[in-house]
N, C-alpha and C. Protein backbone atom coordinates (compact mmCIF):
# COMPACT_ATOMS: atom_id res chain seq x y z
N UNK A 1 34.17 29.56 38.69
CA UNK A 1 32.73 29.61 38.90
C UNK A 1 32.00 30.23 37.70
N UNK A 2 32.87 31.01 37.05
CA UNK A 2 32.30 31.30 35.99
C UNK A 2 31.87 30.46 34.52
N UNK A 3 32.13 29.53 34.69
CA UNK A 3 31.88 28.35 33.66
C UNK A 3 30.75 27.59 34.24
N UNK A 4 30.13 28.29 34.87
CA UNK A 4 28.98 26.97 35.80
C UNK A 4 27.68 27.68 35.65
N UNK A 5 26.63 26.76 35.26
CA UNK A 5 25.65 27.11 34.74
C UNK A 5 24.53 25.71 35.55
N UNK A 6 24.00 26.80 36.56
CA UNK A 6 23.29 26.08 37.76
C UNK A 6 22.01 26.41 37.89
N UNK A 7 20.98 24.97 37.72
CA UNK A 7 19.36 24.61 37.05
C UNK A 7 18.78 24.20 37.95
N UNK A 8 17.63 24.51 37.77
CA UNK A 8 16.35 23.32 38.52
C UNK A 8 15.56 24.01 37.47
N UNK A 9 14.59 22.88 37.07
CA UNK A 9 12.86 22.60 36.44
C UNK A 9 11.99 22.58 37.77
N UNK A 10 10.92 23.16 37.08
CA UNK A 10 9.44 22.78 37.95
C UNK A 10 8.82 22.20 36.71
N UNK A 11 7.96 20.99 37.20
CA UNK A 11 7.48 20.14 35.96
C UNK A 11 5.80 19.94 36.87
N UNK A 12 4.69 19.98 35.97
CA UNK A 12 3.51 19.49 36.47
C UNK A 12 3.69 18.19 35.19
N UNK A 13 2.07 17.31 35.58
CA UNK A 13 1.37 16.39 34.69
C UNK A 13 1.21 16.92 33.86
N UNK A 14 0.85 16.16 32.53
CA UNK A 14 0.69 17.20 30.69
C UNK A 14 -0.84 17.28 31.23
N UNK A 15 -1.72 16.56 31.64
CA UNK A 15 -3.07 17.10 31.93
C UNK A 15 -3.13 17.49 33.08
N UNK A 16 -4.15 18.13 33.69
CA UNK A 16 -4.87 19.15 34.75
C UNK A 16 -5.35 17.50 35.90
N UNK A 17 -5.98 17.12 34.93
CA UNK A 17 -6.97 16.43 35.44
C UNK A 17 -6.90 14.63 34.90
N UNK A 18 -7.52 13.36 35.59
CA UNK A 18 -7.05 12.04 35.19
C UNK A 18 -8.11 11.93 34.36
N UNK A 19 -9.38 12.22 33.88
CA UNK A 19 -10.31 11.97 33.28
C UNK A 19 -9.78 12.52 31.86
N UNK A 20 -8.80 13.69 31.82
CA UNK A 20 -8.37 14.39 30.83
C UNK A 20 -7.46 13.21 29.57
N UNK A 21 -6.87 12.49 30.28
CA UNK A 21 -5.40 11.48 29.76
C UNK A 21 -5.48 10.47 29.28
N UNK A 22 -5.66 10.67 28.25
CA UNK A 22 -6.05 9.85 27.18
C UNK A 22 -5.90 8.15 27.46
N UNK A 23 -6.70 7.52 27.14
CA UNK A 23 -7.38 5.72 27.62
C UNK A 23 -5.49 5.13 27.62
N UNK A 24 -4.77 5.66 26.69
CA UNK A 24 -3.41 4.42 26.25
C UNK A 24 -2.70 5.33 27.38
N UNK A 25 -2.25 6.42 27.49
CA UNK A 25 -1.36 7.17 28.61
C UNK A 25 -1.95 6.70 30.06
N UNK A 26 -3.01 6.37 30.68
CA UNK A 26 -3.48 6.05 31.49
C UNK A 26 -3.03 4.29 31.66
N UNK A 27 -3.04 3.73 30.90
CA UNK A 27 -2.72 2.47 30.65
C UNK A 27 -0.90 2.35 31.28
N UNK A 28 -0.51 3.04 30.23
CA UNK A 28 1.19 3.10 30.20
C UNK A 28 1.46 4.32 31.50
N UNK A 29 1.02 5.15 32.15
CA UNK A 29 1.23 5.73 33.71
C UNK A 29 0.86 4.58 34.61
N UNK A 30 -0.25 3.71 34.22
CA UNK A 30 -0.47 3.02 35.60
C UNK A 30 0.46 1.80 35.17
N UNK A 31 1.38 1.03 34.29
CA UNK A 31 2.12 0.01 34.46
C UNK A 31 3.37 0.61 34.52
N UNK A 32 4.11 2.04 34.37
CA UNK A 32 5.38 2.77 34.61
C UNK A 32 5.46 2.63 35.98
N UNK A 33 4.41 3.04 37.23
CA UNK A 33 4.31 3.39 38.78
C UNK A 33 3.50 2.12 39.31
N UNK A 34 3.49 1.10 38.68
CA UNK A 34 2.75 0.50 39.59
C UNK A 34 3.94 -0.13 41.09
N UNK A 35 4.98 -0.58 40.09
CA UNK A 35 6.83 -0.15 41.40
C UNK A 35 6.18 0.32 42.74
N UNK A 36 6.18 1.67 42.19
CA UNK A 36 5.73 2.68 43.28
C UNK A 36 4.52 2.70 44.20
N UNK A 37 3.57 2.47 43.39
CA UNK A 37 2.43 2.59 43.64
C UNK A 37 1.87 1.15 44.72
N UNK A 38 2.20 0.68 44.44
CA UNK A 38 2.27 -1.12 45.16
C UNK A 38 0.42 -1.23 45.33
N UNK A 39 0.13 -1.27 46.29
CA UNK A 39 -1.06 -1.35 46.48
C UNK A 39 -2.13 -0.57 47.35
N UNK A 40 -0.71 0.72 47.32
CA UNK A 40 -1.59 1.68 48.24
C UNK A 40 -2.44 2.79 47.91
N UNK A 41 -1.92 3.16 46.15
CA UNK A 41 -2.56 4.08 45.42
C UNK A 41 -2.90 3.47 44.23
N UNK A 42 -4.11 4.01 43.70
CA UNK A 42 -4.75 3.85 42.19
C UNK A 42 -3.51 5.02 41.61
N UNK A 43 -4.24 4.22 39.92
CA UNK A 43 -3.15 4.95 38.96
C UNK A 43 -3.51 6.65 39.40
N UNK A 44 -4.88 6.50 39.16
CA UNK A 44 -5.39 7.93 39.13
C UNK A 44 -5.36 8.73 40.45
N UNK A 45 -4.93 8.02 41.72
CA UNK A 45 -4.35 8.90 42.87
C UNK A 45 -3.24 9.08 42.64
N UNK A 46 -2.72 8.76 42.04
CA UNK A 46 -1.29 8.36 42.07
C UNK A 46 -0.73 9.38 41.03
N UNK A 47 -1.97 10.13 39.92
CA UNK A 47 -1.46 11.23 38.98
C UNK A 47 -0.62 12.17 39.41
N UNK A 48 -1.00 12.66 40.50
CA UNK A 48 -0.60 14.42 40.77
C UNK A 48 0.89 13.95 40.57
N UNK A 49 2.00 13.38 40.30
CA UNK A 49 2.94 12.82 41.30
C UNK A 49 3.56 12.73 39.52
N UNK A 50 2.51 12.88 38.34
CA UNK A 50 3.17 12.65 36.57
C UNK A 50 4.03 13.28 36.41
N UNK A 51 4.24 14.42 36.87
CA UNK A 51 5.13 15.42 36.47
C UNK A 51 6.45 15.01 36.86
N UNK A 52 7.32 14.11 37.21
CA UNK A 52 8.21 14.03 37.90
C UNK A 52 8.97 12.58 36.23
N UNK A 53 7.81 12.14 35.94
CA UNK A 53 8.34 11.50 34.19
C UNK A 53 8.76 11.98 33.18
N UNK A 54 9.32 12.50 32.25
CA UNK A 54 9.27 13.16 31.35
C UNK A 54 7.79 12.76 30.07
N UNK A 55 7.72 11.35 30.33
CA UNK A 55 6.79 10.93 29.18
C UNK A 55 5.61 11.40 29.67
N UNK A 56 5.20 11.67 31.17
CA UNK A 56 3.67 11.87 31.55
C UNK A 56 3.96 13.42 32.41
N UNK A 57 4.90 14.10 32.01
CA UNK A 57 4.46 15.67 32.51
C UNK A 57 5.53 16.16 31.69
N UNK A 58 5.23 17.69 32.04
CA UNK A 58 5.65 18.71 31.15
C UNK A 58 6.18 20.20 32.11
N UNK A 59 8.00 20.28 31.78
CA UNK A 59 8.26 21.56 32.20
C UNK A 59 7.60 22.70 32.00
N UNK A 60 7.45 23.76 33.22
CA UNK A 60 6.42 24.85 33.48
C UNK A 60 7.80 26.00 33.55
N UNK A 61 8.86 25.57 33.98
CA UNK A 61 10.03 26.58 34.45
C UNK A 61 10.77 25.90 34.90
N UNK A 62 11.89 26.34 33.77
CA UNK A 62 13.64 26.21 34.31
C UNK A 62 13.86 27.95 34.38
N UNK A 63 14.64 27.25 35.74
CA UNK A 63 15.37 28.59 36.26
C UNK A 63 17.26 28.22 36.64
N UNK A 64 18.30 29.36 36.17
CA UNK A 64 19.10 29.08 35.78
C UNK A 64 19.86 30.64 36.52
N UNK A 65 21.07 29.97 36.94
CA UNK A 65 22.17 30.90 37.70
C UNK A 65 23.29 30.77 37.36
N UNK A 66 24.03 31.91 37.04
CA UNK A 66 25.17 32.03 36.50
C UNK A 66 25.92 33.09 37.13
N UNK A 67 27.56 33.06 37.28
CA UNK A 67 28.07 34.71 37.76
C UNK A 67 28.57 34.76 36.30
N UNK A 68 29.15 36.27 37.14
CA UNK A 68 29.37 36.92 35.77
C UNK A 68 30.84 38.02 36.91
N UNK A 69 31.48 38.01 36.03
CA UNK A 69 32.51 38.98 36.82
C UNK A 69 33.22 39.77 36.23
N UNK A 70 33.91 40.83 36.57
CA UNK A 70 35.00 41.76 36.12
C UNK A 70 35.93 41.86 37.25
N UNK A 71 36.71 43.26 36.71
CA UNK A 71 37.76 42.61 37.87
C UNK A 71 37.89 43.15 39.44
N UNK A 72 36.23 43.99 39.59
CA UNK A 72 36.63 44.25 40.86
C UNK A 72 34.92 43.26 41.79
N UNK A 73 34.58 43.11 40.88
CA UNK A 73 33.33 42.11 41.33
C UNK A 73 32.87 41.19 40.67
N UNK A 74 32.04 40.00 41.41
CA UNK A 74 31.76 39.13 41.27
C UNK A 74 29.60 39.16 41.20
N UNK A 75 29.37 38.86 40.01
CA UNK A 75 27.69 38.98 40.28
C UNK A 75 27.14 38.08 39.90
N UNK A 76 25.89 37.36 40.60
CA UNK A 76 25.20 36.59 40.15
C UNK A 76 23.72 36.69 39.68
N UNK A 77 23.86 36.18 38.57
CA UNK A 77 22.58 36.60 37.47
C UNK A 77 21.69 35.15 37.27
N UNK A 78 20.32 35.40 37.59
CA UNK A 78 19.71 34.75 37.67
C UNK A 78 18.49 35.08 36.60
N UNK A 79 17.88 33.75 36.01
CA UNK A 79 17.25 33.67 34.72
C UNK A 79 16.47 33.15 35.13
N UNK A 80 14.66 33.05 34.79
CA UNK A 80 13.81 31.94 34.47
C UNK A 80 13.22 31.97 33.37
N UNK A 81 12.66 30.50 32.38
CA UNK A 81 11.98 30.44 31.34
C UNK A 81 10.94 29.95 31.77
N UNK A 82 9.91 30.48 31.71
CA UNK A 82 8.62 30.07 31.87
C UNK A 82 7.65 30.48 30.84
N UNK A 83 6.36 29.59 30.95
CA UNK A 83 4.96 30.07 30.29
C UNK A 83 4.47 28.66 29.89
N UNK A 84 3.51 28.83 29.17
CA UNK A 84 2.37 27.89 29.20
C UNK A 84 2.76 26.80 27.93
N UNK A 85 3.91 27.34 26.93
CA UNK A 85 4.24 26.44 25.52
C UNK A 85 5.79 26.27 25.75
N UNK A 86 5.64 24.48 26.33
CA UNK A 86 6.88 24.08 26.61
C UNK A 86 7.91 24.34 25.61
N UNK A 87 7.24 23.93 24.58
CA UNK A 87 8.62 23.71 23.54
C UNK A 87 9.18 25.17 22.97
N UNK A 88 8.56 26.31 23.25
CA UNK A 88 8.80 27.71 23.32
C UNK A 88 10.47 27.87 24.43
N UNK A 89 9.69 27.13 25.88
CA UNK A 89 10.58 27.18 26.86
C UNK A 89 11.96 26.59 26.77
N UNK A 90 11.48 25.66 26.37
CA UNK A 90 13.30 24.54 25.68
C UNK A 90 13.84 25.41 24.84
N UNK A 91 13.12 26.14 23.46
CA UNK A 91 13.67 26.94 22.99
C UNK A 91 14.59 28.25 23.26
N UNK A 92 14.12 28.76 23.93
CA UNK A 92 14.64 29.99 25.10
C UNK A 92 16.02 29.09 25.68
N UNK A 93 16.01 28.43 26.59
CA UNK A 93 16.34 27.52 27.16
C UNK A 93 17.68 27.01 26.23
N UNK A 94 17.38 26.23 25.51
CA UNK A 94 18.76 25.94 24.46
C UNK A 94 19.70 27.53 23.85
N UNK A 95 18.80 28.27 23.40
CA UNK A 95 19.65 29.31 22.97
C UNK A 95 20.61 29.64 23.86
N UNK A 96 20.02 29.65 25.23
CA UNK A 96 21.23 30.08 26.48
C UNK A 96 22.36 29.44 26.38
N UNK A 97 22.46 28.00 26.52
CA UNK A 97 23.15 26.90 26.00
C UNK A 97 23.80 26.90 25.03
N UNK A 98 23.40 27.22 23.61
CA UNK A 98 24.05 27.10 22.60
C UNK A 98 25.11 28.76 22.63
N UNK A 99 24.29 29.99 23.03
CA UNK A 99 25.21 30.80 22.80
C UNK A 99 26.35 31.52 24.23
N UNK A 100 25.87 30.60 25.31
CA UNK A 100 26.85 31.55 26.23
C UNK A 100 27.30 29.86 27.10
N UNK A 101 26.80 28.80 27.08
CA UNK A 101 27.13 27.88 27.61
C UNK A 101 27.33 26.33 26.88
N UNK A 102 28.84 26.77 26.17
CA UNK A 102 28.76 26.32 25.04
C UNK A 102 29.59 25.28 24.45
N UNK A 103 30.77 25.52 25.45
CA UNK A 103 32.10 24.96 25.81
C UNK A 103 32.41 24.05 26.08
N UNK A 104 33.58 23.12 26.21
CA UNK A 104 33.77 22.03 26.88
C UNK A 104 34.37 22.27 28.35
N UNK A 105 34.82 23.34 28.69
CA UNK A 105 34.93 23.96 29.83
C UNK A 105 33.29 23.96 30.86
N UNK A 106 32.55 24.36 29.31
CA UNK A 106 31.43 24.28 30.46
C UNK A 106 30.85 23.61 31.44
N UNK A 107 29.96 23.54 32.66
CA UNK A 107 29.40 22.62 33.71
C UNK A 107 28.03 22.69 33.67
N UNK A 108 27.28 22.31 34.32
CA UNK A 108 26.06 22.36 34.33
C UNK A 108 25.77 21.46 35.45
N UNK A 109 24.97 22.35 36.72
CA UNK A 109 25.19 21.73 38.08
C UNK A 109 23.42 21.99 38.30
N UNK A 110 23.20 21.01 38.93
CA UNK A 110 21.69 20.36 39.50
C UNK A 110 21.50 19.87 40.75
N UNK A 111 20.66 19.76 41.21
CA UNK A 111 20.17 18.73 42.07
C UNK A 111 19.73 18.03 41.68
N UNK A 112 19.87 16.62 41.71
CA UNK A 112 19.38 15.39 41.00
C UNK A 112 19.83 15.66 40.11
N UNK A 113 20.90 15.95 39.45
CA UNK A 113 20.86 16.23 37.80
C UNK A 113 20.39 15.11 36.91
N UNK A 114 20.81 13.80 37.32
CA UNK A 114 21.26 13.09 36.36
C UNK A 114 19.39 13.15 35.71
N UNK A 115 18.81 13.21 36.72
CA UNK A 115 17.30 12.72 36.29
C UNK A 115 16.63 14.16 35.52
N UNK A 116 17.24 15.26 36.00
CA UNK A 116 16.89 16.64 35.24
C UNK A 116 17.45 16.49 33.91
N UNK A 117 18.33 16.35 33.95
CA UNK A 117 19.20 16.52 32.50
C UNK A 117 18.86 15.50 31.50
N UNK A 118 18.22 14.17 32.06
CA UNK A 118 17.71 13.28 30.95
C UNK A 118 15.63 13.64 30.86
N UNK A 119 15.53 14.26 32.05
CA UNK A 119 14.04 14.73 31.17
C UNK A 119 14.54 15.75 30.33
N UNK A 120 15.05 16.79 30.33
CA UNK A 120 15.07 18.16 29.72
C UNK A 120 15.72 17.05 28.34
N UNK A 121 17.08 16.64 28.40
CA UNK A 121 17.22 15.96 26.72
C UNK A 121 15.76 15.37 26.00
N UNK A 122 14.88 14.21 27.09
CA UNK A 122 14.05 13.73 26.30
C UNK A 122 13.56 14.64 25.53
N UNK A 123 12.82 15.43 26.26
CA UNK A 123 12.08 16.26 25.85
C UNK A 123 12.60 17.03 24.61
N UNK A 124 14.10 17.99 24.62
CA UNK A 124 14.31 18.37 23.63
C UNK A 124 14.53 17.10 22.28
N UNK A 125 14.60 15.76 22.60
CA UNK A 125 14.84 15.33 21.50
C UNK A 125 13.02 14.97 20.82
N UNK A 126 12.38 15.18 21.50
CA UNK A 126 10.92 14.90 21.43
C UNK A 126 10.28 15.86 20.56
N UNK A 127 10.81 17.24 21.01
CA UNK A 127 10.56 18.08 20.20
C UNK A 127 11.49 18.84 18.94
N UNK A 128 12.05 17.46 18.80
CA UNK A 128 13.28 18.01 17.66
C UNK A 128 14.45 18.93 18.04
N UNK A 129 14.81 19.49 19.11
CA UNK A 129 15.58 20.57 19.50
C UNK A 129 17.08 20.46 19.79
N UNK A 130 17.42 19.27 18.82
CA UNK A 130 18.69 18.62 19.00
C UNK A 130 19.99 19.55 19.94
N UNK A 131 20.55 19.41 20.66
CA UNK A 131 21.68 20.59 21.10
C UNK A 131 22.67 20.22 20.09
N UNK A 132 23.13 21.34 19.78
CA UNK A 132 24.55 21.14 18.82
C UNK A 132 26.00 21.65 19.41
């Protein structure tokens, strides 16, 4: 258990608001969800719901659990990265990664992962933050 390094993101929309999102992102959100959207929601009802894309929202907080043990106990240490400058947060975020979860031993356990783990890559490759 000690090789396991266990995530969830909270992600909103990159804007507040649909009037905010620029004419081409509005364009490319409403033909990504229209799938979804079928004919029961407009693009712009249909915003609150961006955050769940990597291309049309933006992580607010990853939070991250790990034990840690010696030899007469077992503890679990719990982390969050948060604040208002994502690519701050990936930053934080990778260092953990690069210096204590680093291994090929290592795991990395989610809910939904597969869809966590390919926003969090986009994103770090978006913002240059290659993992090494």
């Amino acid at each position: 258990m000690n090789n396991v390094l266990f995530l969830d993101i909270e992600t909103v929309p990159q804007k507040e608001y649909w009037s905010e999102v620029p004419q081409l992102t509005q364009e490319l959100f409403s033909k990504k969800t229209a799938y979804q959207r079928k004919e029961e929601f407009s693009a712009e009802n249909f915003y609150e719901r961006a955050g769940i894309w990597a291309e049309f929202g933006k992580i607010i907080c990853i939070s991250v659990a790990y034990f840690t043990s010696n030899m007469q106990e077992r503890n679990l240490r719990v982390t969050s990265f948060s604040g208002n400058d994502e690519k701050e947060l990936l930053i934080d975020f990778k260092k953990l990664l690069d210096t204590h979860f680093n291994k090929a031993y290592h795991v990395l356990c989610a809910h939904n992962g597969k869809e966590l783990f390919t926003y969090i890559c986009i994103l770090l490759i978006i913002f240059k933050l290659f993992i090494t």
